[in-house]
PDB file of N, CA and C in Angstrom:
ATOM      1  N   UNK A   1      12.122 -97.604  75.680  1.00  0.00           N
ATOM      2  CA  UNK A   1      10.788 -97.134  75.993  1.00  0.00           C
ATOM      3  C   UNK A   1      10.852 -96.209  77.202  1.00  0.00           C
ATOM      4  N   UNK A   2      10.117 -95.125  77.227  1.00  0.00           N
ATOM      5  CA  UNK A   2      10.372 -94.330  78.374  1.00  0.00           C
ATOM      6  C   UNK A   2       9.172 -94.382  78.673  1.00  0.00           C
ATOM      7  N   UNK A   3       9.188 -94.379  80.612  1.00  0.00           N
ATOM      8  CA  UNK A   3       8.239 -94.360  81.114  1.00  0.00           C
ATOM      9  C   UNK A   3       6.958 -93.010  81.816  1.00  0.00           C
ATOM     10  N   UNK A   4       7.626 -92.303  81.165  1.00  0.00           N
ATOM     11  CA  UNK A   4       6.710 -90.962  81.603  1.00  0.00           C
ATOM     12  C   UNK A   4       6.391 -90.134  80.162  1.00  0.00           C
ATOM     13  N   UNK A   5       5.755 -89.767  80.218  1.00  0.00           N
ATOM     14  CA  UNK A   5       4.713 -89.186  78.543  1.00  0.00           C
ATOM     15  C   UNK A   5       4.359 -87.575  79.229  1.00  0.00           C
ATOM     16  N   UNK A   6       4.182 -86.974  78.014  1.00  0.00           N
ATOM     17  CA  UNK A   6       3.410 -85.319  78.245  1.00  0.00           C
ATOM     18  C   UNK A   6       2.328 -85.548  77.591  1.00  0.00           C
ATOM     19  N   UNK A   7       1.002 -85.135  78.608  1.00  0.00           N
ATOM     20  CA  UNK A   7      -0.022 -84.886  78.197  1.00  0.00           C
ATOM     21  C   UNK A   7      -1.171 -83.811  78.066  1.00  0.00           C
ATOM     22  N   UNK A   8      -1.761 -83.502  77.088  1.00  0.00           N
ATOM     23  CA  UNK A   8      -2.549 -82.478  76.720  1.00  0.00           C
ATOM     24  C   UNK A   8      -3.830 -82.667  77.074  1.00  0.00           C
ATOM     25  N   UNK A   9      -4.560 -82.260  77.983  1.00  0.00           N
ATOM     26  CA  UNK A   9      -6.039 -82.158  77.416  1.00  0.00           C
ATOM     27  C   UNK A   9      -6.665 -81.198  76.928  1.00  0.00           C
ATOM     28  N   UNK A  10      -8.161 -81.103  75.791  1.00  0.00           N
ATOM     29  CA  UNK A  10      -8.386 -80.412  75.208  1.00  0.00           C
ATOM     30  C   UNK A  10      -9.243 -79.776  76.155  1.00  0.00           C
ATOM     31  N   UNK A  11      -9.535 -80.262  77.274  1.00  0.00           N
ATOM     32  CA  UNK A  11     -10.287 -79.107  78.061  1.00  0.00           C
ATOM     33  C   UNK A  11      -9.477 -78.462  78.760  1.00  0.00           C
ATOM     34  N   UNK A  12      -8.141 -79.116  79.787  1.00  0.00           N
ATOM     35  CA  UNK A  12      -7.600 -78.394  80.414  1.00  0.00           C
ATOM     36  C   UNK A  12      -6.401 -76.868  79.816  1.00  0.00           C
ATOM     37  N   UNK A  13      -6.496 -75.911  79.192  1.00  0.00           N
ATOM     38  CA  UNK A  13      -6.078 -74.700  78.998  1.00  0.00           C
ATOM     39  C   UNK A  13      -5.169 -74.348  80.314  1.00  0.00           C
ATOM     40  N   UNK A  14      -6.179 -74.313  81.479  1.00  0.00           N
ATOM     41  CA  UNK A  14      -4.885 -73.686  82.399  1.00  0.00           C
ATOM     42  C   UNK A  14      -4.623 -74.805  83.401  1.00  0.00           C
ATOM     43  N   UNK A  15      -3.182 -73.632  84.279  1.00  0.00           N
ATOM     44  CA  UNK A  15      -3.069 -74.773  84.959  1.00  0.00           C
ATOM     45  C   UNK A  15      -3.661 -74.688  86.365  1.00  0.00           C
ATOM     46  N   UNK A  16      -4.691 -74.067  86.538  1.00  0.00           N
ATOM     47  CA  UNK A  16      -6.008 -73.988  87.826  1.00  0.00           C
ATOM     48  C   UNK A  16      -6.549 -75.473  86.962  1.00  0.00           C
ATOM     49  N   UNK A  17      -7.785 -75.255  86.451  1.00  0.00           N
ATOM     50  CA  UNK A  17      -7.962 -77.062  86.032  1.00  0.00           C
ATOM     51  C   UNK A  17      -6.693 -78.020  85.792  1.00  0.00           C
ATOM     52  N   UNK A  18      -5.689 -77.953  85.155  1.00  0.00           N
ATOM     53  CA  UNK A  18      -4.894 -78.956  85.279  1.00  0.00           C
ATOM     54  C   UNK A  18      -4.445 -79.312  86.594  1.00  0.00           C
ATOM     55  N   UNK A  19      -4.028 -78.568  87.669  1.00  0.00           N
ATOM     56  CA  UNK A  19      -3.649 -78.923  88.742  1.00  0.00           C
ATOM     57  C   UNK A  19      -4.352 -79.937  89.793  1.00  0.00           C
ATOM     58  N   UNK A  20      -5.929 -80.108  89.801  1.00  0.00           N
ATOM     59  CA  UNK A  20      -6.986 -80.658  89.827  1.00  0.00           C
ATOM     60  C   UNK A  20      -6.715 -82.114  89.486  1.00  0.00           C
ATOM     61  N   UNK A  21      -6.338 -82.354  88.503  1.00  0.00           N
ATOM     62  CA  UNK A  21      -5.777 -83.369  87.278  1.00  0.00           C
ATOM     63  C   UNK A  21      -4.401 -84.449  88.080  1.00  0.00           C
ATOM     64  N   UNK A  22      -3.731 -83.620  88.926  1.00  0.00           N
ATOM     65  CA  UNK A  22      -2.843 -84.541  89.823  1.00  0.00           C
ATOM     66  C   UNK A  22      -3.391 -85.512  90.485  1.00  0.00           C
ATOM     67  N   UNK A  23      -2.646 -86.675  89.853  1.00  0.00           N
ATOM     68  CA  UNK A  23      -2.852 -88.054  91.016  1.00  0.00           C
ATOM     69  C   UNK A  23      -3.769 -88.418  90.623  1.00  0.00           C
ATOM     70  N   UNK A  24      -4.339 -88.078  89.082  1.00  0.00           N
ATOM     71  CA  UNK A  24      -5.635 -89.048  88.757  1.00  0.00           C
ATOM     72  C   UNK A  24      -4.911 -89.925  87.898  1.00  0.00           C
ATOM     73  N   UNK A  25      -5.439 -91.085  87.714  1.00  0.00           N
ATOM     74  CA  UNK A  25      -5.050 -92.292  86.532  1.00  0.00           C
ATOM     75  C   UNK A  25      -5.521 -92.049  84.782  1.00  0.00           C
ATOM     76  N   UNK A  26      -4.832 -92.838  84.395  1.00  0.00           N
ATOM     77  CA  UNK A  26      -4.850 -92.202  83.131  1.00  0.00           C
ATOM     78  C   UNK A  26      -4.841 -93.923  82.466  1.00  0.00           C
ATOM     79  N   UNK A  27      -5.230 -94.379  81.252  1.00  0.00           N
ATOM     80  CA  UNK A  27      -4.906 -95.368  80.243  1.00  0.00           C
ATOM     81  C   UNK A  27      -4.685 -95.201  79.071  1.00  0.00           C
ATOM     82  N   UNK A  28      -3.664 -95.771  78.736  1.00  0.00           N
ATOM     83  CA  UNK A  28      -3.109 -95.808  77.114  1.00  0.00           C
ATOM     84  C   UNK A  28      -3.544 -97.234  76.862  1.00  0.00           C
ATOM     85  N   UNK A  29      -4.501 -97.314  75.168  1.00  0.00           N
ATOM     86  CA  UNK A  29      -5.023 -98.171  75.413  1.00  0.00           C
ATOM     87  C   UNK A  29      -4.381 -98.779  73.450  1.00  0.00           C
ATOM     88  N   UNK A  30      -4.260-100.136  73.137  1.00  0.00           N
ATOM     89  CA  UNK A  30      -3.704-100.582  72.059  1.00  0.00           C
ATOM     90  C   UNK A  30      -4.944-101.174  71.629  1.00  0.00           C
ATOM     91  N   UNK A  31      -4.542-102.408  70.475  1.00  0.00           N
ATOM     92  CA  UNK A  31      -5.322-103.463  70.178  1.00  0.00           C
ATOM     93  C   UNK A  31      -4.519-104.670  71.358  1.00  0.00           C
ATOM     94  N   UNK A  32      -3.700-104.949  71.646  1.00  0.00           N
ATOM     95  CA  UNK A  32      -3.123-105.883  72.029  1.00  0.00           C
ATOM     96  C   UNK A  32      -2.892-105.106  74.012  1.00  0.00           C
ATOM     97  N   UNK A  33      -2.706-104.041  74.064  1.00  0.00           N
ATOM     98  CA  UNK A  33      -2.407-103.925  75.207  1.00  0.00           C
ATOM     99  C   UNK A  33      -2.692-102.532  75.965  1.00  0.00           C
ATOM    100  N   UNK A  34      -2.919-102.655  77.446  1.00  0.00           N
ATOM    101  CA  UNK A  34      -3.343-101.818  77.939  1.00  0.00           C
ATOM    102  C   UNK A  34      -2.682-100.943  79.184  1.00  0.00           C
ATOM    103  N   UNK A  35      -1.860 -99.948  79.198  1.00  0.00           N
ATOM    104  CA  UNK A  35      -1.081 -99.077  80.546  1.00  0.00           C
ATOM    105  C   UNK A  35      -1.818 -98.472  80.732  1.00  0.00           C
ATOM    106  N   UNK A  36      -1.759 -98.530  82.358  1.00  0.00           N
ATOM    107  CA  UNK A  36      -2.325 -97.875  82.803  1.00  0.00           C
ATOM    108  C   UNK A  36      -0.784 -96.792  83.980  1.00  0.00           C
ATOM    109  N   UNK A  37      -1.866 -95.625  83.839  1.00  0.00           N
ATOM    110  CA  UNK A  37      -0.417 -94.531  84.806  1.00  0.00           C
ATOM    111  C   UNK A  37      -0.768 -93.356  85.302  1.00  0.00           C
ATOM    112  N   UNK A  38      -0.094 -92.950  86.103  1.00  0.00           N
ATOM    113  CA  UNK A  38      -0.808 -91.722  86.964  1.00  0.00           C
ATOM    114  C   UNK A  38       0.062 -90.049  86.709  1.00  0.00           C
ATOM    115  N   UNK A  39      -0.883 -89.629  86.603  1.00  0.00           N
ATOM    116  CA  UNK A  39      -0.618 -88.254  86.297  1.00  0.00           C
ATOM    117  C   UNK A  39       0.501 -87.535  87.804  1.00  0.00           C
ATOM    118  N   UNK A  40       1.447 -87.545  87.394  1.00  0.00           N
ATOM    119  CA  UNK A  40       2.622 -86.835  88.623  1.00  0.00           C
ATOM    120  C   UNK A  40       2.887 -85.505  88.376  1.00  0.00           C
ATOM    121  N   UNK A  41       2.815 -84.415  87.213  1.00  0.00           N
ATOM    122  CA  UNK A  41       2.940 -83.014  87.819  1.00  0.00           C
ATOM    123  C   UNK A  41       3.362 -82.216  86.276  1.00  0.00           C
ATOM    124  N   UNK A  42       3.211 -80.815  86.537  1.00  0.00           N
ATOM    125  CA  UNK A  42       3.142 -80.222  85.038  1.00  0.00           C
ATOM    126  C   UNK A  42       4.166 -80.477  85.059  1.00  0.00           C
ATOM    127  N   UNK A  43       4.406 -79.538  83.195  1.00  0.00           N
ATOM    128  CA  UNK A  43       5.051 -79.834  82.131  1.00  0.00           C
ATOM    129  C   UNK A  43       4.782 -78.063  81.656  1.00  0.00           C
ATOM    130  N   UNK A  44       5.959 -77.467  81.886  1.00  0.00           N
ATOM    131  CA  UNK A  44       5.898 -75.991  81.684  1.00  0.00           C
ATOM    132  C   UNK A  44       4.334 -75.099  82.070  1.00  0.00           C
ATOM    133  N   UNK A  45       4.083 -74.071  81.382  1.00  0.00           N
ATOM    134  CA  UNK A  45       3.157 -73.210  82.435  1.00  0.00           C
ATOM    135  C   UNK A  45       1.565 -73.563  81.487  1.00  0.00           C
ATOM    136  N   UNK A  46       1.728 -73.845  80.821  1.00  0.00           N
ATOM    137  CA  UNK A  46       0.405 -73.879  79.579  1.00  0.00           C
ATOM    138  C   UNK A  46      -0.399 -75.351  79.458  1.00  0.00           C
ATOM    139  N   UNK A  47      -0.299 -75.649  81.285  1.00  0.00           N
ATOM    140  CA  UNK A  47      -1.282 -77.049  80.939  1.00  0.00           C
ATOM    141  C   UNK A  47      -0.711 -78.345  80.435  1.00  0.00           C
ATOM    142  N   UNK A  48       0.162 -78.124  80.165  1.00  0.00           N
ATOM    143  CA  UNK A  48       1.068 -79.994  79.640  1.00  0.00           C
ATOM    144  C   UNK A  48       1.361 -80.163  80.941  1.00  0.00           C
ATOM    145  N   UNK A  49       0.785 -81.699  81.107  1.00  0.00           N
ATOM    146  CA  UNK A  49       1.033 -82.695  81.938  1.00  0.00           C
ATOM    147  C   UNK A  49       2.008 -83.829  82.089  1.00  0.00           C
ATOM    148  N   UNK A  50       2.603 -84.515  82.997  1.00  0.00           N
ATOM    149  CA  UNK A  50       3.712 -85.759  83.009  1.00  0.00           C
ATOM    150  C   UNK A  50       2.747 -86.762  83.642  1.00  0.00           C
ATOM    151  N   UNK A  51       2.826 -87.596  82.626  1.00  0.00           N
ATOM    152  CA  UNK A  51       2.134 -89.239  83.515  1.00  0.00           C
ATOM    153  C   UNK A  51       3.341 -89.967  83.082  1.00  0.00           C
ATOM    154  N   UNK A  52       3.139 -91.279  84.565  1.00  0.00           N
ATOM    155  CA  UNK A  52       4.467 -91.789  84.845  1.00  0.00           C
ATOM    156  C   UNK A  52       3.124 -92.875  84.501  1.00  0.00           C
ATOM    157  N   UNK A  53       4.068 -94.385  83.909  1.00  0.00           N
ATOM    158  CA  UNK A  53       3.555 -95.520  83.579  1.00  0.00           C
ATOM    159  C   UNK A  53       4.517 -96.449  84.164  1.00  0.00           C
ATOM    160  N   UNK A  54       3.723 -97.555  84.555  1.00  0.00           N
ATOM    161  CA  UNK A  54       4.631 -99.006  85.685  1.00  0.00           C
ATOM    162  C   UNK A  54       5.417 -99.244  84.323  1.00  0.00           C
ATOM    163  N   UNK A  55       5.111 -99.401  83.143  1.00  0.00           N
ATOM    164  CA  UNK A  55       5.657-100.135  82.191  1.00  0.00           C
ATOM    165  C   UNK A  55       6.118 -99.146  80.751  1.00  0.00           C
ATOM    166  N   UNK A  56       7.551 -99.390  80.566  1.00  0.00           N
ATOM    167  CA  UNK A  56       7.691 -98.102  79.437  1.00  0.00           C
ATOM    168  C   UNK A  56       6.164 -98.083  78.269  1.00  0.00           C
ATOM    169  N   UNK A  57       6.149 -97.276  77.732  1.00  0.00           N
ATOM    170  CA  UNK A  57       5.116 -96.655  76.898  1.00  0.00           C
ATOM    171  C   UNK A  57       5.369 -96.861  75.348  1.00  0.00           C
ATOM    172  N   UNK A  58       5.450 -97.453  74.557  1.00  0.00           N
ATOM    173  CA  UNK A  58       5.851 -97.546  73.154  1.00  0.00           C
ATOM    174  C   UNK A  58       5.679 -96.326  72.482  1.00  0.00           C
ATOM    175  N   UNK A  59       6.837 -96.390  71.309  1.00  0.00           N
ATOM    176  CA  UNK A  59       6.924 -95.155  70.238  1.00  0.00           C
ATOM    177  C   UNK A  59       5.667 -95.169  69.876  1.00  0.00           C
ATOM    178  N   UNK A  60       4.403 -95.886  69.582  1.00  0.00           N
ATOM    179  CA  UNK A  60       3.243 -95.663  69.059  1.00  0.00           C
ATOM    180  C   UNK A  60       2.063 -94.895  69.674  1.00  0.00           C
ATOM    181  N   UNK A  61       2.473 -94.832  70.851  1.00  0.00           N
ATOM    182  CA  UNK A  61       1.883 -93.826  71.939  1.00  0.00           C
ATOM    183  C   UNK A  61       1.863 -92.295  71.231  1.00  0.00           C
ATOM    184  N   UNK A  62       3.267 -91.792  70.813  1.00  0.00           N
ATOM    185  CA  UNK A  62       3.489 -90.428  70.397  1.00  0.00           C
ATOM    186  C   UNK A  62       1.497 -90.038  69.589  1.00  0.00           C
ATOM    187  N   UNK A  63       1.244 -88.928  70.002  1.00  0.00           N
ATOM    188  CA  UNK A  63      -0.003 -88.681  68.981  1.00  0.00           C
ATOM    189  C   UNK A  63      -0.934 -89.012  69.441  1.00  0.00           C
ATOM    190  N   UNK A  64      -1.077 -90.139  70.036  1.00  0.00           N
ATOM    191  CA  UNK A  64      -2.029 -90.842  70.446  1.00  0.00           C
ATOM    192  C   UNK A  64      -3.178 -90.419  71.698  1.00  0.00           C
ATOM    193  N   UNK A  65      -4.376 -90.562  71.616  1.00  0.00           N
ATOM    194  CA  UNK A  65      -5.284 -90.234  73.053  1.00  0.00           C
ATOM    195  C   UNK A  65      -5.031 -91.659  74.113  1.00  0.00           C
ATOM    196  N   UNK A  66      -5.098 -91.152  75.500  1.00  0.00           N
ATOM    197  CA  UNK A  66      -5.106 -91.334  76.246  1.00  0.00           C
ATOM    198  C   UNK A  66      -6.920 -91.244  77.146  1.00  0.00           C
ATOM    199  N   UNK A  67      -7.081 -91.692  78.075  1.00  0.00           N
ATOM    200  CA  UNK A  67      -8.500 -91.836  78.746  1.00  0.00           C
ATOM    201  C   UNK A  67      -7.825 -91.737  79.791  1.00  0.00           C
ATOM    202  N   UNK A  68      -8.821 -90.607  80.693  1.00  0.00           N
ATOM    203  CA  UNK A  68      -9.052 -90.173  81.814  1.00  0.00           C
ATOM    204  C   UNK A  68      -9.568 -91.413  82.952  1.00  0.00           C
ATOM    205  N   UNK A  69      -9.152 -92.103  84.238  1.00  0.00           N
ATOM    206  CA  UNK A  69     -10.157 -92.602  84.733  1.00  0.00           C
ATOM    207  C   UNK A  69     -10.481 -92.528  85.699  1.00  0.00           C
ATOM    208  N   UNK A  70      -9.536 -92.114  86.670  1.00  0.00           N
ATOM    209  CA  UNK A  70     -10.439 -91.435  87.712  1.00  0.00           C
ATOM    210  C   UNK A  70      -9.257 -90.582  88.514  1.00  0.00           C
TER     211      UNK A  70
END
């Protein structure tokens, strides 16, 4: 399980709003379980993001939305 994920948002396009986006928390959320992890720094020039999670992230994550929380 790896503990850091790339993330997209559909609002953030650049990286003026994405940069904004540092050091906020983020949740990956299951039926059974819930990570929570913080956004640590882009991911090439077009707005992809790296969130780091306390706890690896399961293959079922891939695809999946994520929630913003503060």
């Amino acid at each position: 399980m790896s503990r850091e994920i790339l993330i997209q948002f559909a609002d953030a396009d650049s990286t003026a709003l994405s940069s904004s986006l540092i050091g906020k928390k983020v949740v990956w959320k299951n039926e059974k379980t819930k990570l929570t992890g913080q956004i640590v720094g882009f991911h090439g020039k077009k707005g992809m993001l790296r969130a780091r999670f306390k706890k690896g992230v399961p293959g079922q994550a891939i695809g999946t939305t994520v929630e913003l929380v503060s």
